[in-house]
PDB file of N, CA and C in Angstrom:
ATOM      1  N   UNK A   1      -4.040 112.560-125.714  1.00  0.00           N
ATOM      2  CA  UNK A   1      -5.047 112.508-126.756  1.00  0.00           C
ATOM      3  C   UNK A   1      -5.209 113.913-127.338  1.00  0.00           C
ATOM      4  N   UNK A   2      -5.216 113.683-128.523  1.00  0.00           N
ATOM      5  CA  UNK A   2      -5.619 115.259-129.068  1.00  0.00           C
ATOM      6  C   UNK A   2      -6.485 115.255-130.340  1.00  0.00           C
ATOM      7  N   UNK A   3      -7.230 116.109-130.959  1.00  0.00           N
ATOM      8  CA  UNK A   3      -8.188 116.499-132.025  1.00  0.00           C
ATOM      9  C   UNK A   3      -7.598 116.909-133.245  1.00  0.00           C
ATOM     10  N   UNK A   4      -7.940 116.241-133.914  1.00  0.00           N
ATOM     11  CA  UNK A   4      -7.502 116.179-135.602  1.00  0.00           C
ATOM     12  C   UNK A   4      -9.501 117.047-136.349  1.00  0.00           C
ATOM     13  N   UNK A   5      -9.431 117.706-136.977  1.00  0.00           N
ATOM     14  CA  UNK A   5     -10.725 117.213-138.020  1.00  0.00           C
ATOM     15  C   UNK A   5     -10.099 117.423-139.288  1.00  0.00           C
ATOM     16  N   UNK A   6     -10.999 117.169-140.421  1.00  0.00           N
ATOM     17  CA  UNK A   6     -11.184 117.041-141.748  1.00  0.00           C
ATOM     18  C   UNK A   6     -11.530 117.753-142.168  1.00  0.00           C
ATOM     19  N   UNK A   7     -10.898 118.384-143.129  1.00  0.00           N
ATOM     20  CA  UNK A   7     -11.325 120.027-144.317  1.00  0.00           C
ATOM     21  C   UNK A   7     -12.834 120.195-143.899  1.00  0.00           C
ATOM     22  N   UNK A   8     -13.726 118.685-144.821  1.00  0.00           N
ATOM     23  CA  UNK A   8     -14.965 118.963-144.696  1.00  0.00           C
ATOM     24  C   UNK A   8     -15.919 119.198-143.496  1.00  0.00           C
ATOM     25  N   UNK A   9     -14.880 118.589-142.183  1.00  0.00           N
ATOM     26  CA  UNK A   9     -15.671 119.319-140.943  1.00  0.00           C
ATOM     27  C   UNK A   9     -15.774 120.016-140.511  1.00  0.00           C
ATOM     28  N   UNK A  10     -13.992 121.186-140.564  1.00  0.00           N
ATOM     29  CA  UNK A  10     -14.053 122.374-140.753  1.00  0.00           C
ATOM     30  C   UNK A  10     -14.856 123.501-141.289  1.00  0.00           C
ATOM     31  N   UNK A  11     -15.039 122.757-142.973  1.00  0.00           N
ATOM     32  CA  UNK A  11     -16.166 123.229-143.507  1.00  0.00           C
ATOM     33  C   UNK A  11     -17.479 123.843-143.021  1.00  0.00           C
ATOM     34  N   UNK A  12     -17.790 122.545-142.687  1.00  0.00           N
ATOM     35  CA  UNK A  12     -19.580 122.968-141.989  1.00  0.00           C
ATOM     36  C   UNK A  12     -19.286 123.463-140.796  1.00  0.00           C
ATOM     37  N   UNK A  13     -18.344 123.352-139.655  1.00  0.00           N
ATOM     38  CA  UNK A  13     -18.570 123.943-138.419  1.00  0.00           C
ATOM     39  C   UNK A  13     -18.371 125.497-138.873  1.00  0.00           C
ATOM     40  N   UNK A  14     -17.628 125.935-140.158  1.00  0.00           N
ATOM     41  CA  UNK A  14     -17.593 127.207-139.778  1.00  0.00           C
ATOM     42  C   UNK A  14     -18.749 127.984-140.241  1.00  0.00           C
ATOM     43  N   UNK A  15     -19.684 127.430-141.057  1.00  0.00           N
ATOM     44  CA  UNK A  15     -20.866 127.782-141.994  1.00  0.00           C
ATOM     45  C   UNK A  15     -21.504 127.790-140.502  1.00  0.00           C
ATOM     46  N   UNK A  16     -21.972 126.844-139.372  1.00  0.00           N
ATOM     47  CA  UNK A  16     -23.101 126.533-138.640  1.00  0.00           C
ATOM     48  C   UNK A  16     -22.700 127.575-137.504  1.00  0.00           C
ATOM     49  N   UNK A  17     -21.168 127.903-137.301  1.00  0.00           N
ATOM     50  CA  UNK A  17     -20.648 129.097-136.612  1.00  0.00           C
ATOM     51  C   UNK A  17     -20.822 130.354-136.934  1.00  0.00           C
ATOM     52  N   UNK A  18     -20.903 130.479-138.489  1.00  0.00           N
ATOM     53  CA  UNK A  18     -21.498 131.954-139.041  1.00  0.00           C
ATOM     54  C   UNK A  18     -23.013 132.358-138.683  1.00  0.00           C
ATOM     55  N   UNK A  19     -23.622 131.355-138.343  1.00  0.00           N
ATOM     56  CA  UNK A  19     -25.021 131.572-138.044  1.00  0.00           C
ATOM     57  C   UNK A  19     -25.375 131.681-136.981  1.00  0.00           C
ATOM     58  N   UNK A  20     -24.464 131.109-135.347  1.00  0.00           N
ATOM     59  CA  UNK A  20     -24.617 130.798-134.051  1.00  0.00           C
ATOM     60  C   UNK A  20     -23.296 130.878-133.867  1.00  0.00           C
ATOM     61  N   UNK A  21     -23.062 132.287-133.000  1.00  0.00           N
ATOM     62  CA  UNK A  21     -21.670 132.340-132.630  1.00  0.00           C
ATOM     63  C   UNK A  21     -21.354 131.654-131.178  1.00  0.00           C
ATOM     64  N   UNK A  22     -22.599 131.615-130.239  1.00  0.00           N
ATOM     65  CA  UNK A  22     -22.322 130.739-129.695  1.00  0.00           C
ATOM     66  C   UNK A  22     -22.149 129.135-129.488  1.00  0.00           C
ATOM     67  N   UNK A  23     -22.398 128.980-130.556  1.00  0.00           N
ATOM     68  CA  UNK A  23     -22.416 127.405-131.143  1.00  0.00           C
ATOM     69  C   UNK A  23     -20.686 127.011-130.869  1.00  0.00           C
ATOM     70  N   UNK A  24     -19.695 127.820-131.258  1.00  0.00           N
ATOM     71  CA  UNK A  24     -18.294 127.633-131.133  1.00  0.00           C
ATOM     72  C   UNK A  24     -18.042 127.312-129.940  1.00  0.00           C
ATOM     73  N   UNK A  25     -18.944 127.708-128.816  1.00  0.00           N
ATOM     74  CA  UNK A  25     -18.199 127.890-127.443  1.00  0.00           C
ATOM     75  C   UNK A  25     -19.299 126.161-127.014  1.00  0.00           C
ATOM     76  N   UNK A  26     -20.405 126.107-127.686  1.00  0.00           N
ATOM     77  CA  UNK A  26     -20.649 124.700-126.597  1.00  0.00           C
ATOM     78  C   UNK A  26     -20.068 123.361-127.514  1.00  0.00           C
ATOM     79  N   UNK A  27     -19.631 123.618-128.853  1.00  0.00           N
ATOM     80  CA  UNK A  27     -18.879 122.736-129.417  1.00  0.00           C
ATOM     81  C   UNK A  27     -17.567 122.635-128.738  1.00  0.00           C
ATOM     82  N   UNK A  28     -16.582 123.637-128.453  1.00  0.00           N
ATOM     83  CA  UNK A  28     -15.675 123.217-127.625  1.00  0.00           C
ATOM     84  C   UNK A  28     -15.551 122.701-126.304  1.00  0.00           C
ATOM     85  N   UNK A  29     -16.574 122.910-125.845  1.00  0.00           N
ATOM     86  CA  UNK A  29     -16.744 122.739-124.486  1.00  0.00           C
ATOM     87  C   UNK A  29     -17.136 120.961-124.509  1.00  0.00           C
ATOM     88  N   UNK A  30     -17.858 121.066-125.549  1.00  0.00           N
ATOM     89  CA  UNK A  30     -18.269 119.004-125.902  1.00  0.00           C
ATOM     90  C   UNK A  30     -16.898 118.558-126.488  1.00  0.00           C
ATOM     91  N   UNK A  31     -15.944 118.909-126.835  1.00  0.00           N
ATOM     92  CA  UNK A  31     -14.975 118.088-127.360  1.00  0.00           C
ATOM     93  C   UNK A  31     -13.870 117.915-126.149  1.00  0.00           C
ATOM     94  N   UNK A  32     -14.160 119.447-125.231  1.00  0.00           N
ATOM     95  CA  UNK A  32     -12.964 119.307-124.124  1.00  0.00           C
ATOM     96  C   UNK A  32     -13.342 118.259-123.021  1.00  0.00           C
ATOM     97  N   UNK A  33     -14.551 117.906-123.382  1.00  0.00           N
ATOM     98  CA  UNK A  33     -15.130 117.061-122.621  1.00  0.00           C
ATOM     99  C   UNK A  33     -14.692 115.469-123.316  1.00  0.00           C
ATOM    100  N   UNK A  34     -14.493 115.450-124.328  1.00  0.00           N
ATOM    101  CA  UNK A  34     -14.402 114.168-125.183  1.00  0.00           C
ATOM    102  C   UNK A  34     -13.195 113.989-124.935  1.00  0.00           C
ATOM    103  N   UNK A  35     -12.153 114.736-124.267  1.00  0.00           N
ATOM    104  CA  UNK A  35     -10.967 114.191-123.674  1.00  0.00           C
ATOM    105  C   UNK A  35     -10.720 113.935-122.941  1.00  0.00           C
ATOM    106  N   UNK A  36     -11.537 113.749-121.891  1.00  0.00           N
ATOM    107  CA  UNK A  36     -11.715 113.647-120.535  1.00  0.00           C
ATOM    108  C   UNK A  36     -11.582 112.150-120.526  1.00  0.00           C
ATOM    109  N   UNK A  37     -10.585 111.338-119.622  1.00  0.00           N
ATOM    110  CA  UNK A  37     -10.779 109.771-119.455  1.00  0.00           C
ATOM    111  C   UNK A  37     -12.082 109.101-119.461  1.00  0.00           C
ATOM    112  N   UNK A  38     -12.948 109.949-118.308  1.00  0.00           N
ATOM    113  CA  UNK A  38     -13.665 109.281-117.855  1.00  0.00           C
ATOM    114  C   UNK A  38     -14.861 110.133-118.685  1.00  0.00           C
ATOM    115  N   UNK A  39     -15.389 109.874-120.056  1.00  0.00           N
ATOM    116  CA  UNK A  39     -16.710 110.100-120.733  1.00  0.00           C
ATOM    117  C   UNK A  39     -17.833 110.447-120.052  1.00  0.00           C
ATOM    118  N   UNK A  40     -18.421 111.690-119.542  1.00  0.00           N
ATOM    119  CA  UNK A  40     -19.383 112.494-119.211  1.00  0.00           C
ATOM    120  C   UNK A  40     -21.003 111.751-120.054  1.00  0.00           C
ATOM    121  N   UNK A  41     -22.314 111.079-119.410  1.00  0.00           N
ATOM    122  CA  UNK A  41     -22.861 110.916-119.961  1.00  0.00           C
ATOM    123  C   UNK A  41     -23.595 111.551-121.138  1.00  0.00           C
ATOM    124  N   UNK A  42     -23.590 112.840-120.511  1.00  0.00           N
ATOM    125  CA  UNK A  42     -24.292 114.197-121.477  1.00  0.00           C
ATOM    126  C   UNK A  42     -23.507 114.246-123.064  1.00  0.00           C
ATOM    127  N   UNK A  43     -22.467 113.376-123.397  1.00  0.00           N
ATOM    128  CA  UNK A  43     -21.624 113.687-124.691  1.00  0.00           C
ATOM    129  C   UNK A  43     -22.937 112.541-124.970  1.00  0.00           C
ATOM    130  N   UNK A  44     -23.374 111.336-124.467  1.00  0.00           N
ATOM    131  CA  UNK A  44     -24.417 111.173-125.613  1.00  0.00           C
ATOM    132  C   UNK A  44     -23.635 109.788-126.375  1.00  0.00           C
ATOM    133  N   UNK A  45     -22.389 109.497-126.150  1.00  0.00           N
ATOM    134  CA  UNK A  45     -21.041 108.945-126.805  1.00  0.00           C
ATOM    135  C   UNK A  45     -21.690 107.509-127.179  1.00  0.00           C
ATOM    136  N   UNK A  46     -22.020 106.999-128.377  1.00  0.00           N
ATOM    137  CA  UNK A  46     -21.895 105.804-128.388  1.00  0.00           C
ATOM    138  C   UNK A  46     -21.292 105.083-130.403  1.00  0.00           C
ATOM    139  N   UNK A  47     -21.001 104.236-130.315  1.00  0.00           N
ATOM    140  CA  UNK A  47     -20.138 103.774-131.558  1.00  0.00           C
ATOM    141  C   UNK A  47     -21.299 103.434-132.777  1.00  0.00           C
ATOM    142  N   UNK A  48     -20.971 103.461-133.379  1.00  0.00           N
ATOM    143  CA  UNK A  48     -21.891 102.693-134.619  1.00  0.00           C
ATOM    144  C   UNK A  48     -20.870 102.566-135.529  1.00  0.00           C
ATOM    145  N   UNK A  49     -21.245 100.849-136.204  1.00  0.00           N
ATOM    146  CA  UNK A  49     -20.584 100.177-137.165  1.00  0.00           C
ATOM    147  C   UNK A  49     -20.922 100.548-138.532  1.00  0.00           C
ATOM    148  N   UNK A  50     -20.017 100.905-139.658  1.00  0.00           N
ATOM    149  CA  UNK A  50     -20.546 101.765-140.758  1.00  0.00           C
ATOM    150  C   UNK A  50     -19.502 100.775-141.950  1.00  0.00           C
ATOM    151  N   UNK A  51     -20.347  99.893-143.015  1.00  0.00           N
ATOM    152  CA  UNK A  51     -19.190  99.313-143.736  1.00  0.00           C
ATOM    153  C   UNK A  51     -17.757  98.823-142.829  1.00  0.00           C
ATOM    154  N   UNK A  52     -17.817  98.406-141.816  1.00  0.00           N
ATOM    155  CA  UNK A  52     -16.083  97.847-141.487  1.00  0.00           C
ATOM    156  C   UNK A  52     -15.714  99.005-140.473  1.00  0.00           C
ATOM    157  N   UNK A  53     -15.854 100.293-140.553  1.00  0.00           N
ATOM    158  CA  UNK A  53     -15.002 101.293-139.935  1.00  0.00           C
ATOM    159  C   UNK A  53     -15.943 101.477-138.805  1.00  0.00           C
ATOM    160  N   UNK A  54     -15.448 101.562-137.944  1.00  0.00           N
ATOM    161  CA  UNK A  54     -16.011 102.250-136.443  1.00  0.00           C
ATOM    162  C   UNK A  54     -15.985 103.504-136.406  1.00  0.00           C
ATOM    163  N   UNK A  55     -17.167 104.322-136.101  1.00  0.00           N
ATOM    164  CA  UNK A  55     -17.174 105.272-136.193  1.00  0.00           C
ATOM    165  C   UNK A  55     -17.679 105.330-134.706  1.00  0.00           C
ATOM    166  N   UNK A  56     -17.777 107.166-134.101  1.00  0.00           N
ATOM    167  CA  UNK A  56     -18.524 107.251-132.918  1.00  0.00           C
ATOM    168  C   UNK A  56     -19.136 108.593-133.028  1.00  0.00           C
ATOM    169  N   UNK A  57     -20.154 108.495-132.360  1.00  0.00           N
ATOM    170  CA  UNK A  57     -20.805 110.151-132.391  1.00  0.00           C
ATOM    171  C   UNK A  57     -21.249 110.372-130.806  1.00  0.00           C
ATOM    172  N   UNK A  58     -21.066 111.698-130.977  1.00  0.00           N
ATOM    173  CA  UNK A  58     -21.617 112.260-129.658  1.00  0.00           C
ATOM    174  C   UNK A  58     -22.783 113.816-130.099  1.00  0.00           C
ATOM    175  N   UNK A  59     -23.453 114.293-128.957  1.00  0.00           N
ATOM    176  CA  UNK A  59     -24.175 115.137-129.264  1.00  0.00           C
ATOM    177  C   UNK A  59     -24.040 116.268-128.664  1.00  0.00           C
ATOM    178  N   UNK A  60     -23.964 117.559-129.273  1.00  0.00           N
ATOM    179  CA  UNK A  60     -23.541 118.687-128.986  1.00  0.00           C
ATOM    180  C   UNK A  60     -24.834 119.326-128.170  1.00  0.00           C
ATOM    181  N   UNK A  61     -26.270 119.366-129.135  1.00  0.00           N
ATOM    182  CA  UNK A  61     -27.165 120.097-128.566  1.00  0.00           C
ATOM    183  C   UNK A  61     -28.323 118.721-128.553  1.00  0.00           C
ATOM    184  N   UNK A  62     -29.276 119.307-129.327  1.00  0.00           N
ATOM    185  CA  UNK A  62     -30.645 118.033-129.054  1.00  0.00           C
ATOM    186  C   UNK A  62     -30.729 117.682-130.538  1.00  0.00           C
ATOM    187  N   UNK A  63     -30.016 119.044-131.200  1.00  0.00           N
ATOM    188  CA  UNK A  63     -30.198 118.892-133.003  1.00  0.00           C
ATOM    189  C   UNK A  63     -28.816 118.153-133.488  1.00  0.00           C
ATOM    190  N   UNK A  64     -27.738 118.849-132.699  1.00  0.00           N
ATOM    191  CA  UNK A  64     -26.442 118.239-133.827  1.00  0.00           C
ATOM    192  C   UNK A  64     -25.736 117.347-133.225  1.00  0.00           C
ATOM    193  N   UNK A  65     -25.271 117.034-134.214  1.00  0.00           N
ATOM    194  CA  UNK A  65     -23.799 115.464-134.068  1.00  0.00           C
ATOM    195  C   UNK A  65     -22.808 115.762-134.194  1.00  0.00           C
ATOM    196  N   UNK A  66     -21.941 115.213-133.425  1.00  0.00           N
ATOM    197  CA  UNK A  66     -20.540 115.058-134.375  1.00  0.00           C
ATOM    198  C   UNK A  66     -20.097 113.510-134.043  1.00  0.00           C
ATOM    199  N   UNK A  67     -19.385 112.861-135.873  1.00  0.00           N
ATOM    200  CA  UNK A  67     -18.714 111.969-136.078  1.00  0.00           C
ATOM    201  C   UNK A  67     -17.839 111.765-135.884  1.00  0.00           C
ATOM    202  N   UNK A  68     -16.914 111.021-135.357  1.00  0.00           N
ATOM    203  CA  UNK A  68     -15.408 110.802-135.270  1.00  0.00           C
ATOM    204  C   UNK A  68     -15.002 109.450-135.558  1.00  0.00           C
ATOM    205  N   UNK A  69     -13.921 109.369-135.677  1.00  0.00           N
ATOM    206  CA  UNK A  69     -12.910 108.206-135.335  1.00  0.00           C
ATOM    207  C   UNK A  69     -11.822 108.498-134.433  1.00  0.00           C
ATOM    208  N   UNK A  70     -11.140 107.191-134.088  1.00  0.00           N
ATOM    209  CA  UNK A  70      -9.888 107.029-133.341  1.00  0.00           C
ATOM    210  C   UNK A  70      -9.046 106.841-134.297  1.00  0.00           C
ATOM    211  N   UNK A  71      -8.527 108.077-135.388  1.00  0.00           N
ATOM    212  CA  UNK A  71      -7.543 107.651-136.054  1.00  0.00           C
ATOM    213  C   UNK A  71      -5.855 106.799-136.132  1.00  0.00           C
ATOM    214  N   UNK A  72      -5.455 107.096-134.789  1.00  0.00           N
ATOM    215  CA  UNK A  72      -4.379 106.709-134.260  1.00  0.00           C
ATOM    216  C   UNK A  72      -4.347 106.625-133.382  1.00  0.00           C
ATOM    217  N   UNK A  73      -3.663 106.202-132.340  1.00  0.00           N
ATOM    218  CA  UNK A  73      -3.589 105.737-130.730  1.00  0.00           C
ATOM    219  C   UNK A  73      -3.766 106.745-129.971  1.00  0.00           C
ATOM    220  N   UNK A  74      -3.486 108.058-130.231  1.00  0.00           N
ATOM    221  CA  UNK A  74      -3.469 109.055-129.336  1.00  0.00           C
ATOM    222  C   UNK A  74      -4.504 110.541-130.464  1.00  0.00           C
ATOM    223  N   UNK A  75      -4.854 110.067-131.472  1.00  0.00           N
ATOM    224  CA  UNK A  75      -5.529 111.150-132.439  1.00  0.00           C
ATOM    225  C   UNK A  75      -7.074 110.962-132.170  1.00  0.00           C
ATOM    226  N   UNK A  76      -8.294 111.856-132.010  1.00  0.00           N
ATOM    227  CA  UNK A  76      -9.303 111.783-132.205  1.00  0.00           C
ATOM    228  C   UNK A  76      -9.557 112.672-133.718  1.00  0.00           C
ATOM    229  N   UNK A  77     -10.082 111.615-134.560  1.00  0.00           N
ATOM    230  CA  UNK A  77     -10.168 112.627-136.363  1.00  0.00           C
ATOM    231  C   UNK A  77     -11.986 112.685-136.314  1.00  0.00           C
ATOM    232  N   UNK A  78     -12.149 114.032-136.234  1.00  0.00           N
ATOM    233  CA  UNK A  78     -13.575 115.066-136.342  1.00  0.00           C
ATOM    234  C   UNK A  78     -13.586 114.703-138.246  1.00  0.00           C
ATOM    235  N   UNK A  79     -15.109 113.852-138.225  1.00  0.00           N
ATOM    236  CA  UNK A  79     -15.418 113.600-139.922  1.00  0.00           C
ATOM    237  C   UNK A  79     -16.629 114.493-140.062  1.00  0.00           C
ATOM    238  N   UNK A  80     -17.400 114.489-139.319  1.00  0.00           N
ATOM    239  CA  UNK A  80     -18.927 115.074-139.827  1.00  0.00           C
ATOM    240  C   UNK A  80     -19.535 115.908-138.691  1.00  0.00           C
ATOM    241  N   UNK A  81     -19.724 117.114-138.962  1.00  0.00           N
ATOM    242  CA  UNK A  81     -20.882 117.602-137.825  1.00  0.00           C
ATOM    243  C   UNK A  81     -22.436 117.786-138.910  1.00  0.00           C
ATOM    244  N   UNK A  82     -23.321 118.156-137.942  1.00  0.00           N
ATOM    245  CA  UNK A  82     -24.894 118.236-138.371  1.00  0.00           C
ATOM    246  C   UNK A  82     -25.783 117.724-137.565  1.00  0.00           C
ATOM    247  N   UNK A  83     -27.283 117.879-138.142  1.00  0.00           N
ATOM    248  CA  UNK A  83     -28.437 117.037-137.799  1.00  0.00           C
ATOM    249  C   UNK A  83     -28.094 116.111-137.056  1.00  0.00           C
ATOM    250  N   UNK A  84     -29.089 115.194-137.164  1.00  0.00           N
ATOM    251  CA  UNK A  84     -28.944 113.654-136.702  1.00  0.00           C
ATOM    252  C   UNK A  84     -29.035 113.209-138.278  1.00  0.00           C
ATOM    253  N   UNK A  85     -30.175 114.007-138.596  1.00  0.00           N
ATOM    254  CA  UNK A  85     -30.205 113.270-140.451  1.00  0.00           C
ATOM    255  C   UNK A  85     -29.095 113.264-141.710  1.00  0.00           C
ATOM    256  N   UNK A  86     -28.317 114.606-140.977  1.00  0.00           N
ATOM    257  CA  UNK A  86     -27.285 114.778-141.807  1.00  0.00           C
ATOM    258  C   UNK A  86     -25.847 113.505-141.461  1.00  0.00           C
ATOM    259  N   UNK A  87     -25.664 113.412-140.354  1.00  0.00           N
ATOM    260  CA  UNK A  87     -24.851 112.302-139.944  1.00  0.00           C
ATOM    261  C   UNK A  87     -25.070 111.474-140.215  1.00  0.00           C
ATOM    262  N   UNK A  88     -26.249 110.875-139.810  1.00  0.00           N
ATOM    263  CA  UNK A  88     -26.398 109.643-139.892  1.00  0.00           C
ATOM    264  C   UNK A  88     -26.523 108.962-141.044  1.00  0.00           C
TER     265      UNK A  88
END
């Protein structure tokens, strides 16, 4: 399994990284965790149905999200970080 994201997630993680440099280190630490077989409760991990597409989010801190999909059999594709308000 490996991590794909999207321009626009790139985007904002690096804006929310210019402001909290440690923000980089517990975002990676939640995604190295999101590869883990066996899903750690603390990712928070659960699916929501959006128009047809399955999406899933997990939670980094108490404030932010991140969106994903299972783009391909072995791809996890990063769509949205933020809020809860901004995700959702």
């Amino acid at each position: 399994m490996r991590i794909e994201k999207t321009d626009e997630f790139e985007k904002k993680l690096r804006k929310l990284v210019r402001r909290n440099r440690k923000l980089k280190l517990l975002v990676d630490r939640k995604l190295g965790l999101l590869l883990m077989p066996e899903k750690p409760a603390g990712l928070r991990l659960h699916k929501i149905e959006s128009a047809g597409i399955d999406l899933w989010s997990i939670s980094i801190n108490m404030n932010l999200r991140i969106m994903f999909t299972y783009a391909k059999e072995s791809v996890i594709l990063l769509i949205e970080i933020g809020s809860h308000d901004e995700v959702y």
